[in-house]
C-alpha atoms as a PDB file:
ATOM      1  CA  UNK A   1     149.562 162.175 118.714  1.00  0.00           C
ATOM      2  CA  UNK A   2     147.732 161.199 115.499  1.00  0.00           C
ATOM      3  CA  UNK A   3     149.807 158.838 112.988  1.00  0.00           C
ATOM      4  CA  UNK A   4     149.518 159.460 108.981  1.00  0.00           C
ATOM      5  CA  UNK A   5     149.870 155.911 106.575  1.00  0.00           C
ATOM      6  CA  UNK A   6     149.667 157.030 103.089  1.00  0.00           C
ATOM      7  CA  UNK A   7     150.151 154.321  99.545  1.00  0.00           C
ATOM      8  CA  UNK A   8     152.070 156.762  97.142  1.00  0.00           C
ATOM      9  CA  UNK A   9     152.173 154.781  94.038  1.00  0.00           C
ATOM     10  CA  UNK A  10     154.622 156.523  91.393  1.00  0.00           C
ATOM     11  CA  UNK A  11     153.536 155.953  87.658  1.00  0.00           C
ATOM     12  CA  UNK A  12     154.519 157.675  84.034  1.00  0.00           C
ATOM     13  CA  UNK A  13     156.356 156.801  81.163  1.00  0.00           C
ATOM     14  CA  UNK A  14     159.584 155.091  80.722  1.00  0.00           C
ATOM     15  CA  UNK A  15     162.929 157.161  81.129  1.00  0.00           C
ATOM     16  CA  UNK A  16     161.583 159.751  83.008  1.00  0.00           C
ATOM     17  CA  UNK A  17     162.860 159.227  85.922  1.00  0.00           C
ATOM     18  CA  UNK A  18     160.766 157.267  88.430  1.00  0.00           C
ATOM     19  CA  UNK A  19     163.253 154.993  90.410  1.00  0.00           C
ATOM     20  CA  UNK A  20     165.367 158.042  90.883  1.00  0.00           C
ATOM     21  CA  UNK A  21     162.999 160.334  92.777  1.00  0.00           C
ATOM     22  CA  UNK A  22     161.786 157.161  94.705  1.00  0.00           C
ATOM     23  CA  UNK A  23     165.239 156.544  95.563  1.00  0.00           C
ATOM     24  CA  UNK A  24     165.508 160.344  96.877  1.00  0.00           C
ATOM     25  CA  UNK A  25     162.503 159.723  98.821  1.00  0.00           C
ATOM     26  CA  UNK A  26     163.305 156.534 100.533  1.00  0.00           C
ATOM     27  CA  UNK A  27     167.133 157.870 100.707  1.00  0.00           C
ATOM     28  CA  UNK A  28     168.435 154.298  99.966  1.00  0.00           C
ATOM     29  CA  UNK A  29     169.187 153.066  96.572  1.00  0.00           C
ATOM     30  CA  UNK A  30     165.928 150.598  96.655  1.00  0.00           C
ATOM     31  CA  UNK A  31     164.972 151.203  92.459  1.00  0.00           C
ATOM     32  CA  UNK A  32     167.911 149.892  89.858  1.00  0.00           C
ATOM     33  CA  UNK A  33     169.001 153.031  87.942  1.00  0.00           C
ATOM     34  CA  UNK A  34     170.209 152.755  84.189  1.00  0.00           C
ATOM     35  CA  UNK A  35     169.630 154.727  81.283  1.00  0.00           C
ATOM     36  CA  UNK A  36     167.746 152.213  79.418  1.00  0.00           C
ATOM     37  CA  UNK A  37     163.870 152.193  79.000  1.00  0.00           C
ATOM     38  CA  UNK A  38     162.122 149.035  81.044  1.00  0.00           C
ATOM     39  CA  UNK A  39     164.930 149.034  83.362  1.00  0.00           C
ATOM     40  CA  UNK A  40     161.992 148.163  86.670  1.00  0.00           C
ATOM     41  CA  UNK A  41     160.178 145.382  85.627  1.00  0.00           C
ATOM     42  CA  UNK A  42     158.375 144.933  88.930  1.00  0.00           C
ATOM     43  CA  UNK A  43     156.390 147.176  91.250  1.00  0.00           C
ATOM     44  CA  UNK A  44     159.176 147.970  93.911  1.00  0.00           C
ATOM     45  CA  UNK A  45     157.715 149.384  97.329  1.00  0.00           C
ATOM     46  CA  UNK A  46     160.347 152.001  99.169  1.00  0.00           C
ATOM     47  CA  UNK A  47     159.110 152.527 103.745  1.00  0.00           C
ATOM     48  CA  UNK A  48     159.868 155.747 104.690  1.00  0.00           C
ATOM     49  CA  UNK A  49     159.315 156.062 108.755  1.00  0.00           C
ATOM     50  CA  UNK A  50     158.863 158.838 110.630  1.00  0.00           C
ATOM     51  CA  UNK A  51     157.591 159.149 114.566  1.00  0.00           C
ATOM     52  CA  UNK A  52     154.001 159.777 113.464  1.00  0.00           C
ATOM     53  CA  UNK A  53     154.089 158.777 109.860  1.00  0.00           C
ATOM     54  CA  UNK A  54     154.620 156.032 106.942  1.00  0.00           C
ATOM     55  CA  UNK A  55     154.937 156.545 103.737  1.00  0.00           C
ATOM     56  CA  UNK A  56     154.718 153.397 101.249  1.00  0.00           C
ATOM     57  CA  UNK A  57     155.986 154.566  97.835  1.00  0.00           C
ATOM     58  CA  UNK A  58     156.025 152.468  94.918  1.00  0.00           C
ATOM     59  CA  UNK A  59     157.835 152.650  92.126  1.00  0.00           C
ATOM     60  CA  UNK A  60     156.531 150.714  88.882  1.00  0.00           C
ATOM     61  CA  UNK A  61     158.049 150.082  85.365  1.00  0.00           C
ATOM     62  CA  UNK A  62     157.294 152.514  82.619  1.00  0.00           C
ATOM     63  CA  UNK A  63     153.884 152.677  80.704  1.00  0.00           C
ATOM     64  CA  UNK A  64     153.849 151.205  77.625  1.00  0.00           C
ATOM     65  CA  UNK A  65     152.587 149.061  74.726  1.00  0.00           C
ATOM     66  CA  UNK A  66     153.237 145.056  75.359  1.00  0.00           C
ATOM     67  CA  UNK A  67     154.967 143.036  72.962  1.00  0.00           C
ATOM     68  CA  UNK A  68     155.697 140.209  74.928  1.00  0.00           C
ATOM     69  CA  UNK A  69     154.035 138.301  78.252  1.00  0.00           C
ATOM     70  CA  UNK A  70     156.557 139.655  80.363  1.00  0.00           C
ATOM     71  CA  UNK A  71     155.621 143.415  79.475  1.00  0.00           C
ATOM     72  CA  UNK A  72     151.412 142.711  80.042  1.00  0.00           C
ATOM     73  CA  UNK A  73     152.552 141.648  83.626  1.00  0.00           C
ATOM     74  CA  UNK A  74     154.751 144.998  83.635  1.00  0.00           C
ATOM     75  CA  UNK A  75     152.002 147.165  82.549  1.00  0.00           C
ATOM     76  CA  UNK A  76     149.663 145.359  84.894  1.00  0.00           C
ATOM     77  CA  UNK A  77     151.847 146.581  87.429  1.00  0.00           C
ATOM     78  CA  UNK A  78     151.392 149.948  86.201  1.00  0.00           C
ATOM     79  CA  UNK A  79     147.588 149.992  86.028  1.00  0.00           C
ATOM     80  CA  UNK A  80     147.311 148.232  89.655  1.00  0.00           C
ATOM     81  CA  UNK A  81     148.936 151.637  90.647  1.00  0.00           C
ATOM     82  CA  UNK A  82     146.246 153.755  89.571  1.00  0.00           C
ATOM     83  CA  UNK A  83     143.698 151.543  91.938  1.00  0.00           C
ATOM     84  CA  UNK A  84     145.306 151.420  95.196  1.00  0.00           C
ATOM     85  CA  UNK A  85     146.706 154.448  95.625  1.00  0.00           C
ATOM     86  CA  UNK A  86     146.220 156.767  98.417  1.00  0.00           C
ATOM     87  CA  UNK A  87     148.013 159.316  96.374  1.00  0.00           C
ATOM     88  CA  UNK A  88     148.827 159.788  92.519  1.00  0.00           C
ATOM     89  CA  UNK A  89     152.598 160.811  91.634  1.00  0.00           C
ATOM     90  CA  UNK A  90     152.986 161.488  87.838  1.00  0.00           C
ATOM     91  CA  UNK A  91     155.757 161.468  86.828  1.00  0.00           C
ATOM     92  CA  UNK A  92     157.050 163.562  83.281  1.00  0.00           C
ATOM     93  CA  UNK A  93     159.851 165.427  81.952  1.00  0.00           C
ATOM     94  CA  UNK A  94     161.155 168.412  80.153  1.00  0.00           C
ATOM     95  CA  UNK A  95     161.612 165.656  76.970  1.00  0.00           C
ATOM     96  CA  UNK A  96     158.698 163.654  77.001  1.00  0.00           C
ATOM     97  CA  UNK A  97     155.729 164.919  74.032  1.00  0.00           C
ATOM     98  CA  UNK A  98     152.902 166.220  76.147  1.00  0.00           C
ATOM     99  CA  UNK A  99     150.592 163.839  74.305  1.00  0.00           C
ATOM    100  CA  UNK A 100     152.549 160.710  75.129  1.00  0.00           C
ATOM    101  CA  UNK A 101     150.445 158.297  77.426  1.00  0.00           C
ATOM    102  CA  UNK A 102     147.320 159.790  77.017  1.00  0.00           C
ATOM    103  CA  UNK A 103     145.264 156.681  77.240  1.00  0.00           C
ATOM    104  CA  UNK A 104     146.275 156.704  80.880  1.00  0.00           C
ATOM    105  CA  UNK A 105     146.136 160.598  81.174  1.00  0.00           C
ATOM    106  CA  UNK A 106     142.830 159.949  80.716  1.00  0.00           C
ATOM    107  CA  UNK A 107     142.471 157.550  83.285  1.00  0.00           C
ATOM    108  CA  UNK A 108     144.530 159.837  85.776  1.00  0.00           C
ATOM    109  CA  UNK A 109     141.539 162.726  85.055  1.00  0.00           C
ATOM    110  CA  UNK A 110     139.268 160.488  86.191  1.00  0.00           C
ATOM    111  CA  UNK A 111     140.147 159.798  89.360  1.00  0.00           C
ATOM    112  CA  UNK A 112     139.611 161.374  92.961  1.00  0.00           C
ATOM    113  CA  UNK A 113     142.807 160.498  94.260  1.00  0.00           C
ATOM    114  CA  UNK A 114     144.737 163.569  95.080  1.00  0.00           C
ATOM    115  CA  UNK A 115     147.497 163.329  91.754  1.00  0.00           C
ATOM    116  CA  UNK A 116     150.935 165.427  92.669  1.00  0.00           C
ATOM    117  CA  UNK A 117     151.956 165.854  88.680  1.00  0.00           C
ATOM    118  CA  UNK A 118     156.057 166.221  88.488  1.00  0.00           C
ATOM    119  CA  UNK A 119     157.766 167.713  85.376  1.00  0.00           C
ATOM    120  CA  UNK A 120     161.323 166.706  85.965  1.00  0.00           C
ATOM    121  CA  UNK A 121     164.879 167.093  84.854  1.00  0.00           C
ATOM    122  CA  UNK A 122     164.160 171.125  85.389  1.00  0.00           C
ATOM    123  CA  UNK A 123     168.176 171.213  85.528  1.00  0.00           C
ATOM    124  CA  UNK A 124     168.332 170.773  81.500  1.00  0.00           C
ATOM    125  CA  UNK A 125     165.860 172.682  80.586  1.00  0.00           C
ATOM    126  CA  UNK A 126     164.743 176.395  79.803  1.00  0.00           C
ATOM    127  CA  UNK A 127     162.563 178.527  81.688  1.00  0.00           C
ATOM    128  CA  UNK A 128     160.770 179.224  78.570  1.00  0.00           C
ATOM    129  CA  UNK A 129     160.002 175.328  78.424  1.00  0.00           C
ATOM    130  CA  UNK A 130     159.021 174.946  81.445  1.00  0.00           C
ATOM    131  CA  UNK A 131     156.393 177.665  81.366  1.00  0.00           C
ATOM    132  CA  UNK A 132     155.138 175.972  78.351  1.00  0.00           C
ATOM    133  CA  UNK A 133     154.858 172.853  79.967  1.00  0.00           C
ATOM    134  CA  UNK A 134     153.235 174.019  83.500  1.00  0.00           C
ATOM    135  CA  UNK A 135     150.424 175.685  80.955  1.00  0.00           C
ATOM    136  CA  UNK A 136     149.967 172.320  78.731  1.00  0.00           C
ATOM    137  CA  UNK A 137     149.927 170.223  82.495  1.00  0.00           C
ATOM    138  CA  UNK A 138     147.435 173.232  84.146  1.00  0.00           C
ATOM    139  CA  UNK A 139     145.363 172.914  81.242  1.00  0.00           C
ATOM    140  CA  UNK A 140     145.434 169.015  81.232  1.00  0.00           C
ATOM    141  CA  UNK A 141     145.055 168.122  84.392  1.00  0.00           C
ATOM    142  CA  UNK A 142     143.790 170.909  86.294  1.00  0.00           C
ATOM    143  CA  UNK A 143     143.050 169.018  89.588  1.00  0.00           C
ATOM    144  CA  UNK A 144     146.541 168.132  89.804  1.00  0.00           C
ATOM    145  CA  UNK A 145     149.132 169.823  91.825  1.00  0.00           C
ATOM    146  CA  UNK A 146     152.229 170.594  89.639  1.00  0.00           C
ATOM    147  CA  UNK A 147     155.606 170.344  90.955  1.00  0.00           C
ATOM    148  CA  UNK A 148     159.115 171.672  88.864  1.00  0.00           C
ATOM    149  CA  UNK A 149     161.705 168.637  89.450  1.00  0.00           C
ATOM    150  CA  UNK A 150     164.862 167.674  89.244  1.00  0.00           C
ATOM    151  CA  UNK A 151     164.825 164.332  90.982  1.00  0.00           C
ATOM    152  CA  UNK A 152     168.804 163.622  90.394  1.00  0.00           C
ATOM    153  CA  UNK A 153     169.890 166.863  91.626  1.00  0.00           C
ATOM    154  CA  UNK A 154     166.840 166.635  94.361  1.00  0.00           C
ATOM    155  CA  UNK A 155     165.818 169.854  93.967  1.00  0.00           C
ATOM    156  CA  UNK A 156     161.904 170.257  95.333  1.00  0.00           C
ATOM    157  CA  UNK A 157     162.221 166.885  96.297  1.00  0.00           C
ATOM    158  CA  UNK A 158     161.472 168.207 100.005  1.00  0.00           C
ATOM    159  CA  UNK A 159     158.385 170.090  99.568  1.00  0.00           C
ATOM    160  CA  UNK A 160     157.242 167.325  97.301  1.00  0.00           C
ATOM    161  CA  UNK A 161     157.660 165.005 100.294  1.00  0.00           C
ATOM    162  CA  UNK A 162     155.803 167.482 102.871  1.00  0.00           C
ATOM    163  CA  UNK A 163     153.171 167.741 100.306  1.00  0.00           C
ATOM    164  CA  UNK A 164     152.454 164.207 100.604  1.00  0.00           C
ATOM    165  CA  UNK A 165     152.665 163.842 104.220  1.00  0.00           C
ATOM    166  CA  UNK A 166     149.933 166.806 104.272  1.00  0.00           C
ATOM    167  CA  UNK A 167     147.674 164.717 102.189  1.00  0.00           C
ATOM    168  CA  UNK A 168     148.442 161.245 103.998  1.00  0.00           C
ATOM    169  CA  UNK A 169     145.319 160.039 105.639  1.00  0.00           C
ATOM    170  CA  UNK A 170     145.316 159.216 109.586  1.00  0.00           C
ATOM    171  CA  UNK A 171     146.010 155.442 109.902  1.00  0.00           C
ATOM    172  CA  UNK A 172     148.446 153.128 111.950  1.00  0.00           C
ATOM    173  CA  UNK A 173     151.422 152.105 109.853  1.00  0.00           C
ATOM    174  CA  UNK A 174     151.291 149.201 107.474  1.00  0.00           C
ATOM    175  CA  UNK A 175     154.211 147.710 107.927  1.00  0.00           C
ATOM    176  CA  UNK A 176     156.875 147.571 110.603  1.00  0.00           C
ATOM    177  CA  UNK A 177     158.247 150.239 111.057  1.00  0.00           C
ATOM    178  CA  UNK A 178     162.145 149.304 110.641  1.00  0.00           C
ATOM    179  CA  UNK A 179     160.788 147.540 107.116  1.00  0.00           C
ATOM    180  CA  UNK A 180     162.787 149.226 104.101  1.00  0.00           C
ATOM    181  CA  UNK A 181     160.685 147.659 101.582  1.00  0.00           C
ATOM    182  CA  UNK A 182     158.546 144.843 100.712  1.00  0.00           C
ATOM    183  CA  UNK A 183     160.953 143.035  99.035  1.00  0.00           C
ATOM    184  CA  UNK A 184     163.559 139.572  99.874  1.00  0.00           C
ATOM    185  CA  UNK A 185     166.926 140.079 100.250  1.00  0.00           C
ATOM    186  CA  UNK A 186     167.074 137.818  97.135  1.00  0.00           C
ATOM    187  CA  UNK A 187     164.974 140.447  95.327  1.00  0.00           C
ATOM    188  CA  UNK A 188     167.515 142.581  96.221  1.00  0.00           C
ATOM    189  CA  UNK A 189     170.499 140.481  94.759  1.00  0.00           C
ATOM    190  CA  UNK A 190     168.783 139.620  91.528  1.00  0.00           C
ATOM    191  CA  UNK A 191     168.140 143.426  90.735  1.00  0.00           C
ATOM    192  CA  UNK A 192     171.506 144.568  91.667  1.00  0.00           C
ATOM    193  CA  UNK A 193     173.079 142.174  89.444  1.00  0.00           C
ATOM    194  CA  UNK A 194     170.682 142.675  86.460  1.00  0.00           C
ATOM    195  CA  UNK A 195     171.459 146.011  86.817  1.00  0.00           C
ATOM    196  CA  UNK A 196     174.976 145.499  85.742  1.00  0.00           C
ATOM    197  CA  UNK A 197     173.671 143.190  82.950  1.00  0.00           C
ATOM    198  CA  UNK A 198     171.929 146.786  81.834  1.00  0.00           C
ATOM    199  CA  UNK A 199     174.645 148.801  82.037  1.00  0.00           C
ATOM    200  CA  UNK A 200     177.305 146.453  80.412  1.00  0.00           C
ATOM    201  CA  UNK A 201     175.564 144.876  77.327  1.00  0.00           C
ATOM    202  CA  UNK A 202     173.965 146.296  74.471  1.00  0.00           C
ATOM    203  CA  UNK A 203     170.765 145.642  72.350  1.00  0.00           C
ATOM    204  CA  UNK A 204     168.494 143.124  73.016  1.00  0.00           C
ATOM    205  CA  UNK A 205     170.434 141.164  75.408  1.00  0.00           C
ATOM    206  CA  UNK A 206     169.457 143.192  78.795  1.00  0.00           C
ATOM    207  CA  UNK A 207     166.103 142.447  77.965  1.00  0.00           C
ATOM    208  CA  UNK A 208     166.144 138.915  77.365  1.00  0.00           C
ATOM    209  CA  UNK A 209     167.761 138.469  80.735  1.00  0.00           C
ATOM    210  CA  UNK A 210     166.117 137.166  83.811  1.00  0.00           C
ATOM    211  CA  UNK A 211     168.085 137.135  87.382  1.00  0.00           C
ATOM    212  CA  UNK A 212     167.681 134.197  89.834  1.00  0.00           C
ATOM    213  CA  UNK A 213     168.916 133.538  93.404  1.00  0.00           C
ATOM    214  CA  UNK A 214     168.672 129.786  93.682  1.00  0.00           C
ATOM    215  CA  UNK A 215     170.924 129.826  97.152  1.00  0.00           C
ATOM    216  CA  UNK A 216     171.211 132.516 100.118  1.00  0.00           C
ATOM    217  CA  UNK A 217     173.118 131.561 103.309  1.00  0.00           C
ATOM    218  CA  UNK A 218     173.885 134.173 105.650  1.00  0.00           C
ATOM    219  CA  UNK A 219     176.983 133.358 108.069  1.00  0.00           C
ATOM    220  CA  UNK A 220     178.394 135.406 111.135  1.00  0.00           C
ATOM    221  CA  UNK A 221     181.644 136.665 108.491  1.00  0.00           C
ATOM    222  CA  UNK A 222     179.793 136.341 105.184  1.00  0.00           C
ATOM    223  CA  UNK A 223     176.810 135.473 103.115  1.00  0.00           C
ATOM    224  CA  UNK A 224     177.054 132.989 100.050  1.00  0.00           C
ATOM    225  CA  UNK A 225     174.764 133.258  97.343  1.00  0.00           C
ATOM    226  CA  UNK A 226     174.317 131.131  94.486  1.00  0.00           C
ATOM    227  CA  UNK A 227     172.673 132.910  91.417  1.00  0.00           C
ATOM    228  CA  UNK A 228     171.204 132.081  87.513  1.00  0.00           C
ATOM    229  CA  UNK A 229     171.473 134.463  84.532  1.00  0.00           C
ATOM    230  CA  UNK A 230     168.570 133.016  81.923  1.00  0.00           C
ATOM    231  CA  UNK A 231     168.962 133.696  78.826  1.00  0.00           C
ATOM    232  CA  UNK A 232     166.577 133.251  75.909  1.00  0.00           C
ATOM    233  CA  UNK A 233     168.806 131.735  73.421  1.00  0.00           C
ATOM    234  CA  UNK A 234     173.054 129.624  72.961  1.00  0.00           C
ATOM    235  CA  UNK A 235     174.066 133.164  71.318  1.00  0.00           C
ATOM    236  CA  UNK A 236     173.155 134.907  73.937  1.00  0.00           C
ATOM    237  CA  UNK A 237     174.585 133.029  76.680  1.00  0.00           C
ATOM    238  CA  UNK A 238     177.905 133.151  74.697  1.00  0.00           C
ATOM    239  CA  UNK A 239     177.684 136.775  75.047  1.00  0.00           C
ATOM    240  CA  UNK A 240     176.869 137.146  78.822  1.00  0.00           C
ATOM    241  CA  UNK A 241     179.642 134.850  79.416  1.00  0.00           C
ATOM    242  CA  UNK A 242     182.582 136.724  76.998  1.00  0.00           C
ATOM    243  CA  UNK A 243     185.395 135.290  75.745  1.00  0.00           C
ATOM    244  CA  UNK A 244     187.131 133.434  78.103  1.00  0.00           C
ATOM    245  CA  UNK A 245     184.449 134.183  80.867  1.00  0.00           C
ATOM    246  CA  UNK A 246     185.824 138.062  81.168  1.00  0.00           C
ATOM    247  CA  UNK A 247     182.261 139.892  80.956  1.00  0.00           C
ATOM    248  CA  UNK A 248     180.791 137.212  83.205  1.00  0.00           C
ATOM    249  CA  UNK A 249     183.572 137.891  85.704  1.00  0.00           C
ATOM    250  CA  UNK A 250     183.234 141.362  85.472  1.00  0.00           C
ATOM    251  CA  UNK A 251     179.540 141.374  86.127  1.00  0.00           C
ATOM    252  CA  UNK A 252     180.318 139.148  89.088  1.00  0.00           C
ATOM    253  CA  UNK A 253     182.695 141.339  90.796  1.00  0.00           C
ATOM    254  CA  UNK A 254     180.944 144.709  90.051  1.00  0.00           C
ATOM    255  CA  UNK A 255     178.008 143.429  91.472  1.00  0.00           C
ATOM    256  CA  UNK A 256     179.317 141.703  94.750  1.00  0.00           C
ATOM    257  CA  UNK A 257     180.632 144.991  95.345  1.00  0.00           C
ATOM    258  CA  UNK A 258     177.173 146.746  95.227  1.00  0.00           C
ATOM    259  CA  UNK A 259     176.187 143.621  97.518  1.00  0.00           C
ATOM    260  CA  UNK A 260     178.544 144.099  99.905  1.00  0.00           C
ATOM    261  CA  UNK A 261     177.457 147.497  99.966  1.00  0.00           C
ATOM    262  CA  UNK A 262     173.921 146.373 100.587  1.00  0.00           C
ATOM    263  CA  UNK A 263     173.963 143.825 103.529  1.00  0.00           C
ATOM    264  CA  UNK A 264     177.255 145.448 104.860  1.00  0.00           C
ATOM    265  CA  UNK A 265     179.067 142.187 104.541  1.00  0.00           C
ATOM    266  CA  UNK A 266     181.610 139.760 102.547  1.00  0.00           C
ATOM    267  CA  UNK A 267     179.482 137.877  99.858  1.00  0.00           C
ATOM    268  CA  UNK A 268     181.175 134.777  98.161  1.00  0.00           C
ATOM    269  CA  UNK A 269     179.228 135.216  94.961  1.00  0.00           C
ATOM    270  CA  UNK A 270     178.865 132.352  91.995  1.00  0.00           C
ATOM    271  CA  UNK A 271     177.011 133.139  88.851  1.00  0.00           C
ATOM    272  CA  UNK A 272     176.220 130.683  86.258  1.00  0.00           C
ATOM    273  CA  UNK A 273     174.598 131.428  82.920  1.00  0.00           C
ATOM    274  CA  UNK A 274     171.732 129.380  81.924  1.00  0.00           C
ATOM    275  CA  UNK A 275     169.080 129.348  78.449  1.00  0.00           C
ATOM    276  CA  UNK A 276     165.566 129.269  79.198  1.00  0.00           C
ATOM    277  CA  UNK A 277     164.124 129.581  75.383  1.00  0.00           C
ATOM    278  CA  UNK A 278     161.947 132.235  74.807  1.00  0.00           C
ATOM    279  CA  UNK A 279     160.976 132.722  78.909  1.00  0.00           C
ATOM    280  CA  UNK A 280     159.275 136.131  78.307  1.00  0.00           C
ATOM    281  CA  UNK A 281     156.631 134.672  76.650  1.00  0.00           C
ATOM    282  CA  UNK A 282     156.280 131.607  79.247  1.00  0.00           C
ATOM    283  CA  UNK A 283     153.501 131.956  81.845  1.00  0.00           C
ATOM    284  CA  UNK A 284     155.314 128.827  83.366  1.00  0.00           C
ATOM    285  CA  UNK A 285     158.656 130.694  83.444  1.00  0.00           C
ATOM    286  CA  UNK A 286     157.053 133.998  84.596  1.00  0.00           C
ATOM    287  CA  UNK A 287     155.091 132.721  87.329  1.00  0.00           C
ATOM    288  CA  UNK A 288     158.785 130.998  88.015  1.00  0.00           C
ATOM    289  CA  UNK A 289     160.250 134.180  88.169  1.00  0.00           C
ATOM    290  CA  UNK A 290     157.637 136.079  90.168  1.00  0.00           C
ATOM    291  CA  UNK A 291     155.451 138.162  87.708  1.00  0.00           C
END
């Protein structure tokens, strides 16, 4: 019996739904999921095992225009993608101007890698739109194989999957095969509670926070972690923390919940809030913080 090993590296623009179809693919939650743009900051690999098969898919933080350290190492991430890829998955939407991105469209029609090109979030759109769009994409980037998505309702999601495992190359798996991902369980912990970060604060603050796990010790009944929330500036850390220490305490117990949920397990969970000025533009602090 032959065995297929395929690197499925997912790429496109922010918002359009990336973590979510990786997500589907792996079927574990192994992307954070808000609504907010430059919500995956690093390139996130998802296993998916079968007898004769693996399928490495990574997921990678939205294209776009750096402003700061931290978003060259993002977009790095993004263009490393393009390179090592087995197969292509672009990633659009029914929302997203055709002509967004095309720097890197450009780089996509270049390429011999086989490129699967998804239009997702079918579900809100018309079928007048989306026969606009399949003629713009044919058009575009007629080597590509276009696939109607919607990712959250996982609709197509299976014949994108067999689609993939038809163009996998023959190769003994890369990893073990009862890996989930490449990732730590700290990764893991870090994302899940920056995730709550995202979906409880507004404005800039999400973005100027950074996640650390500076202590993970797994018992027989429970596993105790020890984490840092950076912050770039005093106001900000006020704000994490809330008056009295409310929002802080709510982050805390949403997320040990999710963690719980992870490692199937009691977590004793402490967070403390810390200000690392202006860390996004610090290659000491990024290299600290694994970019």
């Amino acid at each position: 019996m032959t065995h297929k090993a395929a690197f499925v590296n997912i790429i496109g623009n922010p918002n359009t739904g990336k973590s979510t179809l990786m997500n589907s693919f792996v079927g574990e939650k192994i992307s954070i999921i808000t609504s907010k743009a430059q919500t995956t900051r690093h390139r996130i690999k998802g296993i998916v095992n079968g007898e004769d098969y693996q399928l490495v898919f990574s997921d990678t933080p939205g294209i776009l225009k750096p402003n700061y350290k931290l978003q060259e190492a993002m977009l790095s991430y993004a263009k490393s993608a393009l390179k090592d890829a087995d197969i292509i998955v672009y990633l659009t939407d029914i929302y997203e101007k055709p002509e967004d991105n095309s720097e890197f469209v450009d780089k996509i029609k270049k390429t011999k890698t086989p490129v699967l090109l998804i239009i997702n979030k079918i579900d809100l759109s018309t079928q007048e739109k989306l026969e606009e769009l399949n003629e713009y994409w044919t058009n575009e980037l007629p080597n590509a194989e276009i696939f109607p998505t919607s990712a959250l309702e996982k609709f197509n999601v299976d014949n994108i999957f067999k689609r993939i495992l038809e163009l996998s190359p023959e190769s003994p798996p890369y990893f073990p095969k009862d890996q989930l991902s490449d990732k730590t369980e700290r990764f893991f912990v870090q994302e899940i509670i920056r995730e709550k970060i995202l979906l409880n604060y507004k404005k800039e603050v999400p973005y100027s926070v950074e996640v650390e796990v500076e202590e993970f010790k797994e018992l027989e009944n429970i596993i105790n972690i020890k984490t840092i929330i950076y912050v770039e500036r005093d106001s900000q850390k006020g704000i994490i923390i809330g008056h009295q220490g409310k929002m802080l305490k709510k982050i805390g117990t949403d997320a040990r919940k999710d963690i719980e949920d992870f490692f199937a397990k009691k977590v004793f969970l402490e967070i403390f809030v810390k200000v690392d000025k202006d860390w996004r533009n610090s290659k000491k602090s990024l290299d600290k913080f694994g970019y």
